[in-house]
Each structure stands twice: as structure tokens, then as C-alpha cells.
C-alpha atoms as a PDB file:
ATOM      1  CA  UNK A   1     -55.229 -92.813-129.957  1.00  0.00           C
ATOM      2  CA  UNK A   2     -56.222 -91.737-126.540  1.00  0.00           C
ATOM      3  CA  UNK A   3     -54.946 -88.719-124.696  1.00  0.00           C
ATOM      4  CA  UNK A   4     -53.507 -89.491-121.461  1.00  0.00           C
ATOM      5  CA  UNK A   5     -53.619 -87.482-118.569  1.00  0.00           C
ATOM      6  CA  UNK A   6     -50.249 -86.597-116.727  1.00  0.00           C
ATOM      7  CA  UNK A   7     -50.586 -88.998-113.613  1.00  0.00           C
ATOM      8  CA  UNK A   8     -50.987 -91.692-116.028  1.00  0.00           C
ATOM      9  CA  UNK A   9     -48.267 -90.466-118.376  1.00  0.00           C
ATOM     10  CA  UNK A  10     -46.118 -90.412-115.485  1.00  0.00           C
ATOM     11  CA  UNK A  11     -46.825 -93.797-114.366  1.00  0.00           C
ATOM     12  CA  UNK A  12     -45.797 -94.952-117.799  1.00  0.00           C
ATOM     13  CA  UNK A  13     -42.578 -93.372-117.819  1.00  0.00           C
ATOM     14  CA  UNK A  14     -41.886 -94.560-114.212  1.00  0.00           C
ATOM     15  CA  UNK A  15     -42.633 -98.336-115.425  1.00  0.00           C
ATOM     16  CA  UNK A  16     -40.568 -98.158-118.602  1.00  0.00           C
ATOM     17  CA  UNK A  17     -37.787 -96.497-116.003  1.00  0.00           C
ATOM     18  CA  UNK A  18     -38.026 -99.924-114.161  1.00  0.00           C
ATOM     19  CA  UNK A  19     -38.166-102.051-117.548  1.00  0.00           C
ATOM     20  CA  UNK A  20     -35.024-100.546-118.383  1.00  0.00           C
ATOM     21  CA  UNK A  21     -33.183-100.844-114.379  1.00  0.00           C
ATOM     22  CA  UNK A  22     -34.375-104.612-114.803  1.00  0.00           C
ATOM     23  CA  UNK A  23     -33.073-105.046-118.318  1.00  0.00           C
ATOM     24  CA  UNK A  24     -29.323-103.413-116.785  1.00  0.00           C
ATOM     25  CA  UNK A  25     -29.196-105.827-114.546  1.00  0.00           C
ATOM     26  CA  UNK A  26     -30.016-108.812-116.930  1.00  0.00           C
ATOM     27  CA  UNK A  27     -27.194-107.475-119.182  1.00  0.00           C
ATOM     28  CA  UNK A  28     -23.701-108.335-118.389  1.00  0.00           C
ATOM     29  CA  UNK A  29     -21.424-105.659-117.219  1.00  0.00           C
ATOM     30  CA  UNK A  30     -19.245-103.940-119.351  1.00  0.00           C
ATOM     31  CA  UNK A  31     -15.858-104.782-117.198  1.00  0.00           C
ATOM     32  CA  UNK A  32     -12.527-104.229-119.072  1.00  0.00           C
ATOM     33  CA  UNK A  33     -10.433-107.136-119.071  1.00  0.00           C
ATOM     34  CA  UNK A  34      -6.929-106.576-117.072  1.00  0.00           C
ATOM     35  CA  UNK A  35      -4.062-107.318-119.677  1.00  0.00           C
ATOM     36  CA  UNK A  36      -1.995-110.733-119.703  1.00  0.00           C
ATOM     37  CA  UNK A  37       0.746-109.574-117.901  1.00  0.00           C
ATOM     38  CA  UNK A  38      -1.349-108.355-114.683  1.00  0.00           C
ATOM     39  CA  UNK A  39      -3.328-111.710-114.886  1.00  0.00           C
ATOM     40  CA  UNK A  40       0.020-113.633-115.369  1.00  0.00           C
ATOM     41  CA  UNK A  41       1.202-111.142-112.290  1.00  0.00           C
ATOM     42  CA  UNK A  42      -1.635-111.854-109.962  1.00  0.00           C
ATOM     43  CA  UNK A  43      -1.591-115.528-110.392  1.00  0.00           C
ATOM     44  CA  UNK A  44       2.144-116.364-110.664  1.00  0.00           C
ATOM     45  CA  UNK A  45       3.689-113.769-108.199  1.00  0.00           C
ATOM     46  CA  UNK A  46       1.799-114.863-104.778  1.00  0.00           C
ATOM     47  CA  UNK A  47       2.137-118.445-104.987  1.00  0.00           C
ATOM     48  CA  UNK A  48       6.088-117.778-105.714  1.00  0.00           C
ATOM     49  CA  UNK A  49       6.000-115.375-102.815  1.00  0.00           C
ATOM     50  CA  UNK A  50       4.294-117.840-100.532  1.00  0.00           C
ATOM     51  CA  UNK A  51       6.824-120.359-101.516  1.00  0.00           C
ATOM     52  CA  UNK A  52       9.779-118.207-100.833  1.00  0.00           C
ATOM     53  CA  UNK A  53       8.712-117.316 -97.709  1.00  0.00           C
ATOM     54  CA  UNK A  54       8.419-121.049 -96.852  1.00  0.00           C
ATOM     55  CA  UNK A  55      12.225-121.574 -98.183  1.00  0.00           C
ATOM     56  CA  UNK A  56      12.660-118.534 -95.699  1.00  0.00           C
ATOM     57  CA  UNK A  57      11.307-120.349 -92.795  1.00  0.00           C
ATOM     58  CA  UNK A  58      12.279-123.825 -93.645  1.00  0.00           C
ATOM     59  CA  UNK A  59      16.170-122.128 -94.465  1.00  0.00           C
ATOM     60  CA  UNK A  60      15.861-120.701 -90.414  1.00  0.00           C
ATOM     61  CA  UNK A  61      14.187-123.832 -88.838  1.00  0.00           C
ATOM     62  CA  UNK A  62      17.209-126.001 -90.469  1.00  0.00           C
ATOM     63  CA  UNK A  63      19.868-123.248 -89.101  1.00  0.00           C
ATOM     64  CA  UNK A  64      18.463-122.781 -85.582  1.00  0.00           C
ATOM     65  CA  UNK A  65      19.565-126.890 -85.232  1.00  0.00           C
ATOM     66  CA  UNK A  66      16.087-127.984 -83.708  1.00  0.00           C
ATOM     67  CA  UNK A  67      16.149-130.878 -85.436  1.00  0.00           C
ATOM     68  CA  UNK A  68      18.765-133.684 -86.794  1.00  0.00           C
ATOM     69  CA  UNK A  69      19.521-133.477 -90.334  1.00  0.00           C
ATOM     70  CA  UNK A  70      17.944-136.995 -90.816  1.00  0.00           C
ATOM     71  CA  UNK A  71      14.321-134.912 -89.365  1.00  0.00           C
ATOM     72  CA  UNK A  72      15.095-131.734 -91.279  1.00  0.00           C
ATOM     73  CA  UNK A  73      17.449-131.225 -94.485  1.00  0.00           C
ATOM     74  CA  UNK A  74      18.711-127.982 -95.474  1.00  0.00           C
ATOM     75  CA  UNK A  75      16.511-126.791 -98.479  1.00  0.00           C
ATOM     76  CA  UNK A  76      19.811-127.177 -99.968  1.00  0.00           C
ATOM     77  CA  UNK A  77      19.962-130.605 -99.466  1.00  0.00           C
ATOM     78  CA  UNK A  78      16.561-131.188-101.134  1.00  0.00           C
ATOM     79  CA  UNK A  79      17.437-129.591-103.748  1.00  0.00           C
ATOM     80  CA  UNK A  80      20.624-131.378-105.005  1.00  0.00           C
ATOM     81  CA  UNK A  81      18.692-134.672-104.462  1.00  0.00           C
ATOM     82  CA  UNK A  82      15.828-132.885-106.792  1.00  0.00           C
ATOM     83  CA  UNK A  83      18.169-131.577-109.483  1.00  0.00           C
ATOM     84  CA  UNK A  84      20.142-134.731-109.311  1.00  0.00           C
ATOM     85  CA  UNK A  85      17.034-136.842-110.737  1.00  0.00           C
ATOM     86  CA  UNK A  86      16.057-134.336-113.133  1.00  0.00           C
ATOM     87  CA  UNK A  87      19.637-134.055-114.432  1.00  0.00           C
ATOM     88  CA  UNK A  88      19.946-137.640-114.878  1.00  0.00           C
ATOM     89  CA  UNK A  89      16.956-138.010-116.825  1.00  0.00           C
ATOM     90  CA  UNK A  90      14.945-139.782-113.915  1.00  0.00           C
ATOM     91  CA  UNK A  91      12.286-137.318-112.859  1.00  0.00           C
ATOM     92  CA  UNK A  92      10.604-137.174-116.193  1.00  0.00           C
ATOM     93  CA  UNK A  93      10.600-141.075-115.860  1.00  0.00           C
ATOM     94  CA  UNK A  94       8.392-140.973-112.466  1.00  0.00           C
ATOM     95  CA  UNK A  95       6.175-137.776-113.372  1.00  0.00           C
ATOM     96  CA  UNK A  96       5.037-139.869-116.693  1.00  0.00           C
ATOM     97  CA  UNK A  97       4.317-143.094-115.462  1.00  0.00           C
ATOM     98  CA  UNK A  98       2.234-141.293-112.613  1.00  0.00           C
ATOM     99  CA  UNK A  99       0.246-138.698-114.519  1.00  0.00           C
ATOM    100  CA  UNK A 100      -0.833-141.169-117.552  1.00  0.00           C
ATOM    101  CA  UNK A 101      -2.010-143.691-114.990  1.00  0.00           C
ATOM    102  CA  UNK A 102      -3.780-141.145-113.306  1.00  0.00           C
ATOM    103  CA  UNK A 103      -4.986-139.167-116.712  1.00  0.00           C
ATOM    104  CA  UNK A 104      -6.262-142.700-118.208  1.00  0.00           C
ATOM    105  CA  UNK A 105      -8.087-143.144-114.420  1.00  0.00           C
ATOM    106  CA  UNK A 106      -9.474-140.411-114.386  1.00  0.00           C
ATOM    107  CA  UNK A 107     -10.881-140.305-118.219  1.00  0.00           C
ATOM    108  CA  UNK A 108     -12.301-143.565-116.915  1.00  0.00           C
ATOM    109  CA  UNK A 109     -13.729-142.370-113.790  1.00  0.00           C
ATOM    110  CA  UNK A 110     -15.872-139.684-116.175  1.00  0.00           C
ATOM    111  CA  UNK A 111     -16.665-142.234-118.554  1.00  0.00           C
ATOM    112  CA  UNK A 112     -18.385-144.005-115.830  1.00  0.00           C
ATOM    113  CA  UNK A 113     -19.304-141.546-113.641  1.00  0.00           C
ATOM    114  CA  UNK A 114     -21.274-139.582-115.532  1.00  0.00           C
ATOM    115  CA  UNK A 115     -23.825-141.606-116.595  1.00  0.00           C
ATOM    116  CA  UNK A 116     -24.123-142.897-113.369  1.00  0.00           C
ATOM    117  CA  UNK A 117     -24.479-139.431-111.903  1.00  0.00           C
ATOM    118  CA  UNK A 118     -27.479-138.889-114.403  1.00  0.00           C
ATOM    119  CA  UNK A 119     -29.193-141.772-113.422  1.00  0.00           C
ATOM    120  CA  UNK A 120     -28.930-141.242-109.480  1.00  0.00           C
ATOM    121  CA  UNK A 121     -30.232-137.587-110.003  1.00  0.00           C
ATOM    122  CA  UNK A 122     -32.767-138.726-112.554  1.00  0.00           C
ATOM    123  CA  UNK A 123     -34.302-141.765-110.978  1.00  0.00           C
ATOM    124  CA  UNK A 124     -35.457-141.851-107.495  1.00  0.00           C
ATOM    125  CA  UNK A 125     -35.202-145.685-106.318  1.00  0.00           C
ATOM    126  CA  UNK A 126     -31.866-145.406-107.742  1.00  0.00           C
ATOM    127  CA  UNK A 127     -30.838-142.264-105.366  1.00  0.00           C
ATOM    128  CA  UNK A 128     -32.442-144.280-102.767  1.00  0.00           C
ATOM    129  CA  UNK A 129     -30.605-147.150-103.258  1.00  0.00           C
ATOM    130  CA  UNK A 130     -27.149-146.029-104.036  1.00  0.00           C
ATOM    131  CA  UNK A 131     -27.388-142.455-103.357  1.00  0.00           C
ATOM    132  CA  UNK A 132     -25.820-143.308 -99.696  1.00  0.00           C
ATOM    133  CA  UNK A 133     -23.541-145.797-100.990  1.00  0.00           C
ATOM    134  CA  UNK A 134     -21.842-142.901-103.245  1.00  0.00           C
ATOM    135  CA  UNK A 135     -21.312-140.353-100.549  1.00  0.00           C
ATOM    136  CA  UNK A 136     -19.652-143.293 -98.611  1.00  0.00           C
ATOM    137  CA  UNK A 137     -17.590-144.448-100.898  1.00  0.00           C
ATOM    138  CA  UNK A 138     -16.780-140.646-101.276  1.00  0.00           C
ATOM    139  CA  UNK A 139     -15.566-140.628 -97.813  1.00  0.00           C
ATOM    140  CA  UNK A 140     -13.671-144.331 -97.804  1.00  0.00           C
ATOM    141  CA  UNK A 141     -10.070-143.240 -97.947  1.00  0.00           C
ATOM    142  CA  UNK A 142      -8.847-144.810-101.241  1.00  0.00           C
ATOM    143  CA  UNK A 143      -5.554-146.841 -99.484  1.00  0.00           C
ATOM    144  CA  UNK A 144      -8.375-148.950 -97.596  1.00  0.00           C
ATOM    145  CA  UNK A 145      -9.027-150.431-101.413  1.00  0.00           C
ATOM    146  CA  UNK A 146      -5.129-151.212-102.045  1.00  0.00           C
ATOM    147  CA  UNK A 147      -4.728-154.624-100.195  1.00  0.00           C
ATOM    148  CA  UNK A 148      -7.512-155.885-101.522  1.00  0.00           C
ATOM    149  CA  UNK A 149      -7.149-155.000-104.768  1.00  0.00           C
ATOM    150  CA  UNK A 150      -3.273-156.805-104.572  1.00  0.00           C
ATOM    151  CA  UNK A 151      -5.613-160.044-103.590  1.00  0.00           C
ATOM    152  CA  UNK A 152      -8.401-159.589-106.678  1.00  0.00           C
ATOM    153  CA  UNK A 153      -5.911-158.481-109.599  1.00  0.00           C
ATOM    154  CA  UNK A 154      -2.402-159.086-108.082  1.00  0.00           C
ATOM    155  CA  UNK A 155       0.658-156.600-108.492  1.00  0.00           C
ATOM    156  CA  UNK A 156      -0.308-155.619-111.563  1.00  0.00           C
ATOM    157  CA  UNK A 157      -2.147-151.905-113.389  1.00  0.00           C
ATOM    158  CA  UNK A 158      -5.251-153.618-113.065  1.00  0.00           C
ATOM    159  CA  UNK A 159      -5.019-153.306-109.171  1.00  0.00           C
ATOM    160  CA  UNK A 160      -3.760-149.806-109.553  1.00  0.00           C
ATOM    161  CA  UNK A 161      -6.359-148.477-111.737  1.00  0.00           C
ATOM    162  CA  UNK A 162      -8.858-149.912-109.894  1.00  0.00           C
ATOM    163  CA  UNK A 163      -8.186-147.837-107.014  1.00  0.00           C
ATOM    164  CA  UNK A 164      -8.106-144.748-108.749  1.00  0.00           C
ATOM    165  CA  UNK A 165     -11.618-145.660-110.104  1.00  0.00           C
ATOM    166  CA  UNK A 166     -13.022-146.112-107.023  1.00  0.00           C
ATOM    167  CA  UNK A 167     -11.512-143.014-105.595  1.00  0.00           C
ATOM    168  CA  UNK A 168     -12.357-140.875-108.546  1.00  0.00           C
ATOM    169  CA  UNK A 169     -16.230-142.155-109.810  1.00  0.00           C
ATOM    170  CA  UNK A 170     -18.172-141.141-106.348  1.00  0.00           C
ATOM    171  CA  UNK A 171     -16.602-137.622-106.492  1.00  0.00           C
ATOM    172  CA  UNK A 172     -17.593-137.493-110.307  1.00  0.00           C
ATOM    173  CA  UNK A 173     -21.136-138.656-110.052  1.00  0.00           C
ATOM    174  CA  UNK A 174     -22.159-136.833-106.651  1.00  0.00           C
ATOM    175  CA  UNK A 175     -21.012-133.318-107.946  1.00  0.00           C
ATOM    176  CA  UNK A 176     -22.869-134.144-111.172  1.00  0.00           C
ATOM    177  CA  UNK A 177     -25.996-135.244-108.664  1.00  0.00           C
ATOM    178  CA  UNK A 178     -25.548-131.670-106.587  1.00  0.00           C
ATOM    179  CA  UNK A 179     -25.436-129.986-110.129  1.00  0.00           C
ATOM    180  CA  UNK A 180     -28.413-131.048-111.946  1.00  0.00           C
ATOM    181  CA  UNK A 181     -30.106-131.125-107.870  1.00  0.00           C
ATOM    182  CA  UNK A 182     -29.490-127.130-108.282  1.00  0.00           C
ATOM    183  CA  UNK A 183     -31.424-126.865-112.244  1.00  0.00           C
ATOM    184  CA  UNK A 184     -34.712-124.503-111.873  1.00  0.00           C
ATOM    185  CA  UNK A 185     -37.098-127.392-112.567  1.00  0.00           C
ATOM    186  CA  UNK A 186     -38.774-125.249-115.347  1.00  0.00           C
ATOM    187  CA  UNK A 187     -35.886-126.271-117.605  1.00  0.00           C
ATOM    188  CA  UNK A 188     -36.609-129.641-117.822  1.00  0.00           C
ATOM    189  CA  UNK A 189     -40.102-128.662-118.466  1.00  0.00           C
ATOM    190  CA  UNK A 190     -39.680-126.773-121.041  1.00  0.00           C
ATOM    191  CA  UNK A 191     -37.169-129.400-123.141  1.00  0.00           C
ATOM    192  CA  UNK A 192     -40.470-131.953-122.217  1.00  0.00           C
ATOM    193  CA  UNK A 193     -42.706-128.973-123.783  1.00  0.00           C
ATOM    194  CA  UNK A 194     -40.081-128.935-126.635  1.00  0.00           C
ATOM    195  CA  UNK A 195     -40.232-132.212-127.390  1.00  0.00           C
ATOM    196  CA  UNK A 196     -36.480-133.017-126.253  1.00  0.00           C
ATOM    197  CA  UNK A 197     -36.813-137.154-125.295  1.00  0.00           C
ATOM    198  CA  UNK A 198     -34.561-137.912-122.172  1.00  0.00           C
ATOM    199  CA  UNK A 199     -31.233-138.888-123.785  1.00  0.00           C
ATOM    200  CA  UNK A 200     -31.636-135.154-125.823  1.00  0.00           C
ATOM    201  CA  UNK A 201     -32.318-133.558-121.966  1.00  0.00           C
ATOM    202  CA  UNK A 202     -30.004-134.936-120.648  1.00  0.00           C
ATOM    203  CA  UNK A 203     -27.348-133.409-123.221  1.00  0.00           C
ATOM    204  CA  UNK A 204     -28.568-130.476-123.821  1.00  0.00           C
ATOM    205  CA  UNK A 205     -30.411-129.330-121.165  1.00  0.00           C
ATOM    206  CA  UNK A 206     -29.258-131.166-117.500  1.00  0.00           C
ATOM    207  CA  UNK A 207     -25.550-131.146-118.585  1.00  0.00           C
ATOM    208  CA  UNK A 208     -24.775-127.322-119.335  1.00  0.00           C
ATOM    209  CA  UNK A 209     -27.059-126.105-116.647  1.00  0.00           C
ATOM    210  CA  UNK A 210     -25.352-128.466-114.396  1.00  0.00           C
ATOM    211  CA  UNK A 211     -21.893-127.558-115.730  1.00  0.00           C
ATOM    212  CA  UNK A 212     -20.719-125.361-112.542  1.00  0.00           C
ATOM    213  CA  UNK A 213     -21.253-128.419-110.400  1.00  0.00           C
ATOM    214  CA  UNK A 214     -19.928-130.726-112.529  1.00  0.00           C
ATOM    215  CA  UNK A 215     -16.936-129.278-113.101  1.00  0.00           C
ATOM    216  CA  UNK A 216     -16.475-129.007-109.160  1.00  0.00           C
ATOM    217  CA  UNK A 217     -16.914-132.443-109.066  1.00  0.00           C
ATOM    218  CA  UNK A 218     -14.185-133.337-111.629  1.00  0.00           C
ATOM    219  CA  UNK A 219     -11.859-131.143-109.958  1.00  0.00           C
ATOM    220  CA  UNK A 220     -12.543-133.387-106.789  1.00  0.00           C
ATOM    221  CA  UNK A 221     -12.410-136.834-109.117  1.00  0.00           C
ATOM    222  CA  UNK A 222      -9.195-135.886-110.451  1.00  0.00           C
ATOM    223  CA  UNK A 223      -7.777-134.686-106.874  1.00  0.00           C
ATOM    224  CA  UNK A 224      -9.217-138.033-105.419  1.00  0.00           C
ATOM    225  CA  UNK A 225      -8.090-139.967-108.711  1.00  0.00           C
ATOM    226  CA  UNK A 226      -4.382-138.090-108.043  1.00  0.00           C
ATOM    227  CA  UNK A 227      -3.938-139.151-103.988  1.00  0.00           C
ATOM    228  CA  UNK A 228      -5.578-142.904-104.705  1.00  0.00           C
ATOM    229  CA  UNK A 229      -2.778-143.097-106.946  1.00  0.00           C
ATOM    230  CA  UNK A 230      -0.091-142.411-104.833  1.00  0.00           C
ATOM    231  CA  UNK A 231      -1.534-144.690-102.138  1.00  0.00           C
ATOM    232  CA  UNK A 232      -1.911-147.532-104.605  1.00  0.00           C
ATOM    233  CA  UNK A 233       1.863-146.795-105.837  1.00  0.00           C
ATOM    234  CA  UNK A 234       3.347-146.857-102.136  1.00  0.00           C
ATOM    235  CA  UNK A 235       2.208-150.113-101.316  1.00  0.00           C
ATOM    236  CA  UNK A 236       1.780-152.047-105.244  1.00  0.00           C
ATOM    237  CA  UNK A 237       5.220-151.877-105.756  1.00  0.00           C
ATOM    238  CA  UNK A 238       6.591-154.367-108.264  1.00  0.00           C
ATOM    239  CA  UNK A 239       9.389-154.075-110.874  1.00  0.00           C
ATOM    240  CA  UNK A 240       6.544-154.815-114.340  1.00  0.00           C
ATOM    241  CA  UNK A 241       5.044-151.551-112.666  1.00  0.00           C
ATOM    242  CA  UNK A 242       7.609-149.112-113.126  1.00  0.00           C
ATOM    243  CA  UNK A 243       8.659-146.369-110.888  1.00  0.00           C
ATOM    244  CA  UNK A 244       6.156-143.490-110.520  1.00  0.00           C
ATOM    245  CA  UNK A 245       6.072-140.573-107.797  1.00  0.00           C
ATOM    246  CA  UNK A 246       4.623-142.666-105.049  1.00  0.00           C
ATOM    247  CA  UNK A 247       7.558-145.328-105.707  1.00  0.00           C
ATOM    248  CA  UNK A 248       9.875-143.113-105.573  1.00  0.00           C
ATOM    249  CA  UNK A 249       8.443-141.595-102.274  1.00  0.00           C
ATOM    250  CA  UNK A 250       8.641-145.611-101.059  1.00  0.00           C
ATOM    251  CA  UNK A 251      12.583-145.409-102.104  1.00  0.00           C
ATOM    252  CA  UNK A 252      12.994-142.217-100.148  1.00  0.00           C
ATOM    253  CA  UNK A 253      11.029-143.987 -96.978  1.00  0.00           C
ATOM    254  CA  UNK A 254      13.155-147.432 -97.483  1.00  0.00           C
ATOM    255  CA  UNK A 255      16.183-145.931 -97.886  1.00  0.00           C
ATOM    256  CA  UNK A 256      15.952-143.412 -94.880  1.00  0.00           C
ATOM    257  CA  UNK A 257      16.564-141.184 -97.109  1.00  0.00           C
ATOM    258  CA  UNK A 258      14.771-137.261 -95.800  1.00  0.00           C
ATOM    259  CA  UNK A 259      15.945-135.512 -98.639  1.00  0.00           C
ATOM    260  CA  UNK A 260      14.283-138.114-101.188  1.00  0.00           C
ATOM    261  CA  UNK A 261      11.055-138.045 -99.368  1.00  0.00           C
ATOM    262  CA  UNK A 262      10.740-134.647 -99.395  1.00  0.00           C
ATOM    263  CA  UNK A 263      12.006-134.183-103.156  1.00  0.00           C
ATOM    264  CA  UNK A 264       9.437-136.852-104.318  1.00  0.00           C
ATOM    265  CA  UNK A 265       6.687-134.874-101.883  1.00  0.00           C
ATOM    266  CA  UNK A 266       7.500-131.505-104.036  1.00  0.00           C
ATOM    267  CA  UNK A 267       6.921-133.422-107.316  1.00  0.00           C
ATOM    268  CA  UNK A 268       3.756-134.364-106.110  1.00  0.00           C
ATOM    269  CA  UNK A 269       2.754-131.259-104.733  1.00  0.00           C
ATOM    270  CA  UNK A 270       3.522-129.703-108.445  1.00  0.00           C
ATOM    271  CA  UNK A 271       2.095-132.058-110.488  1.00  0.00           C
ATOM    272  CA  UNK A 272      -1.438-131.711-108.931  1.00  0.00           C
ATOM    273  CA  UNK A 273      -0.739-127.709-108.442  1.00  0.00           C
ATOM    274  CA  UNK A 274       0.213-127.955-112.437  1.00  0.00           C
ATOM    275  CA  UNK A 275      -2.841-129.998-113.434  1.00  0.00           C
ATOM    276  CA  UNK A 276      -5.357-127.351-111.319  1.00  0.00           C
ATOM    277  CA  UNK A 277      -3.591-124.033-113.092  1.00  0.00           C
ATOM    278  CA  UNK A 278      -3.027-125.579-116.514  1.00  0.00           C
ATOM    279  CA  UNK A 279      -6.225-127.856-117.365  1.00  0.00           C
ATOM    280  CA  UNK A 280      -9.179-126.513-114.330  1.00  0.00           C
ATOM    281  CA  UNK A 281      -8.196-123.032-113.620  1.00  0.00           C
ATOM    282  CA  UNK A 282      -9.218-122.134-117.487  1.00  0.00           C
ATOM    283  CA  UNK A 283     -11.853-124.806-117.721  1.00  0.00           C
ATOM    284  CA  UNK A 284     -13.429-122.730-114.434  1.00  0.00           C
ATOM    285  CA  UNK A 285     -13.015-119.476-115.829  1.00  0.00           C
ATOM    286  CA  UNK A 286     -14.614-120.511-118.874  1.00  0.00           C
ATOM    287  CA  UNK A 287     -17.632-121.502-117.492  1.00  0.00           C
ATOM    288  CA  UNK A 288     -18.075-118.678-115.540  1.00  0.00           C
ATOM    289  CA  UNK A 289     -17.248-115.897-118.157  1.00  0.00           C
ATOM    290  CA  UNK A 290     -19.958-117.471-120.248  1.00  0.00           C
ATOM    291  CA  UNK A 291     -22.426-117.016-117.603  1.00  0.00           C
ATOM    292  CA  UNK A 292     -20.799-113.519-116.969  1.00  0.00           C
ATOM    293  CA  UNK A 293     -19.809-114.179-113.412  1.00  0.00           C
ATOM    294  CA  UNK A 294     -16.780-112.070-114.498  1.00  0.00           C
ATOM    295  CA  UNK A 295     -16.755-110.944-110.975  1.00  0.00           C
ATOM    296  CA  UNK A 296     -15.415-114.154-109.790  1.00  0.00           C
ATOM    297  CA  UNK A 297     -12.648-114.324-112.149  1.00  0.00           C
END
């Protein structure tokens, strides 16, 4: 084997110094993992905080007599008319008949939207055609649907459910679009070079890589599937439909009734703040601990 001289020795070292920086970087860093109870800590305690703080203000507002009671309850107030429906039984009633309309929705919306989302991003006189007709129907706010759904299905859960479709497949299908639009094209490629037919690119190849995006657009499907809902509940209101959240907002409304529209505003307010921390917040983290964006965590 050759000798080499020491400017070329040294040039050696100095490249397998920058082999090794690059391969550091590539590797994922060795962070230690805070325990449960300061993740538990740092998620739970602020939003409690924040919430006190708004019982603070709202507790002062109330007191300083700025308003009638009929404007502004005492949090007091709210709070009896709260605990009285969940004593009785009641709550649990409106919470279910909401979330499995909008759960069932939403599964839809996926169903649907995905494929869809596939095909825009995939074929080009299909982005052209309906590309704009998605983002618009993005944008449409979902109660414009309700009275004509009433006229094409009647007072029914077809009507309902049809709302929440339309409210929740654009969101689903454009963030899948903006997720496969943000694939380095050589991965594609190199599933054609591989063999991989569309149907096997499109599962194993566009979908994980276009996972981030994707799951930011079924955060917004299920958001938009969650306030369609409600709009579609406020004004469908029949007695073969039940009594979900956004009836029992209507009640509140009818009835004149501050402390009832404001109790049925908080259990709308949690459900969707439940369905984020229990079913998206660990879906998210997830996703990005398996890419090792630990950083973002």
C-alpha cells in the first residue's frame, strides 16, 4: 500500500472529521425524556391556570355590576345550571348524541377524503378542475349548507351528516394535497425504480411521507366536522333527532336562559379541547418522535 505524505494524511483525517460531524447530525439526539409527572405538569397546570384566571376575571366583571344578570351570570350561576344537568343524568345524554354524530362524520369525511386528496395531488386535470372548488368549499362556512340540506333530506341525520361531510372532506383532502405537495420528488422515483405500481405508492410511499400534513389536515376536518355540527344541530331541531350540545345551546337561546347558553358553550368548548389532548395531541407527538423532531415535543 502506498505511503502517504503528511499533507495528504492530513487531508484524510480532516474529511473523515467531516464524515463523522455529518453523520452527528443525521443521528437523532440523545435527549432524556422528562418523567410523566412533569409532562402531565406542563400540559395540565397552564390551561387550569389560564382558566382560573378567567373565573378570576369573569368572578370581578359579574361583581363590579356592569352588566344585568340576564348579560352576565355569576360563574356561580353557570355552574349550578352545569352541575344540575350532569347530576340529573342529562349532560352525558347531549355530549353522546353530539360526539358519535360527529365521530361517525368525521370517519366518513376520511373515508372520502382521502382518496380524493390522492387523486387531486396525483392527477393534474383533476387539481385543475376541482383543486379551486376544494379550497372554496374549505372556506364556505358550514351553516350556509343547513337550510338546504332541511329541503334535500328533511329534519332528519341524513341532513345533519351531510353537513358535517361537507365541512369536514375539503379540510381532509387539501391538507393531504399540501402533504404529498411537500414529498422530495425522488421518493416517488425511487418506489417507480422499485417497482411499487401506484396503488402500492400511494400506501407506502405518498401516505407516510405525507403523514405531518395529513394529520394537520384531520385535525382541521375534525375541528370543521365538530362546529358544522353544532350549526346543523341549532337550526335541525326535531324531537326523532334527539338533544345534542347545539340543541341544548338552542334551549338556552329559546328560553332566555344566560346561564344555559353559557353552560352548553363550556361543554362544547371541552369536548373539542378533550378530543385535541386525548386522540391528536398523541397522534402528533407520535409522528414527530418517529422522525425525531423531539425538539418540538
Amino acid at each position: 500500500m502506498p505511503q502517504l505524505d503528511r499533507s495528504e494524511a492530513d487531508a484524510v483525517e480532516d474529511l473523515d472529521a467531516v464524515g463523522a460531524g455529518l453523520d452527528s447530525l443525521d443521528a437523532p439526539v440523545g435527549e432524556r425524556r422528562p418523567s410523566f409527572w412533569k409532562r402531565f405538569a406542563w400540559g395540565f397546570l397552564p390551561p387550569v391556570l389560564a382558566l382560573v384566571l378567567l373565573i378570576v376575571v369573569w368572578q370581578v366583571l359579574w361583581a363590579a355590576a356592569f352588566w344585568s344578570e340576564a348579560q352576565l351570570p355569576a360563574p356561580l350561576a353557570v355552574w349550578d345550571e352545569f352541575w344540575g344537568r350532569v347530576a340529573d343524568g342529562q349532560v352525558f345524554g347531549f355530549v353522546w348524541t353530539s360526539v358519535h354524530r360527529a365521530a361517525l362524520g368525521f370517519i366518513a369525511g376520511v373515508v372520502i377524503g382521502t382518496p380524493l386528496g390522492l387523486v387531486v395531488a396525483k392527477v393534474r386535470v383533476v387539481r385543475a378542475a376541482i383543486g379551486p372548488l376544494l379550497s372554496g368549499l374549505q372556506s364556505l362556512p358550514s351553516v350556509a349548507w343547513v337550510p338546504a340540506a332541511i329541503l334535500w333530506f328533511g329534519i332528519n341525520d341524513g341532513a345533519i351528516y351531510f353537513v358535517v361531510l361537507l365541512g369536514s372532506v375539503p379540510s381532509i383532502a387539501n391538507g393531504l394535497v399540501s402533504g404529498i405537495d411537500q414529498i422530495p420528488p425522488i421518493l416517488p422515483r425511487v418506489g417507480q425504480v422499485m417497482g411499487a405500481n401506484r396503488l402500492s405508492s400511494a400506501r407506502h410511499i405518498l401516505l407516510p411521507a405525507a403523514l405531518p400534513g395529513f394529520l394537520a389536515g384531520l385535525k382541521q376536518g375534525w375541528a370543521f366536522s365538530w362546529r358544522s355540527l353544532m350549526a346543523a344541530e341549532l337550526i335541525a331541531l326535531s324531537p326523532q333527532l334527539g338533544v345534542g350540545l347545539g340543541a341544548y345551546l338552542n334551549q338556552g337561546s329559546s328560553l332566555n336562559s344566560i346561564e344555559t347558553v353559557i353552560a352548553a358553550i363550556f361543554l362544547i368548548l371541552l369536548v373539542g379541547v378533550g378530543i385535541e389532548l386525548l386522540v391528536f395531541r398523541p397522534m402528533e407527538r407520535a409522528v414527530l418522535r418517529a422522525r425525531g423532531l423531539t425538539s418540538s415535543l
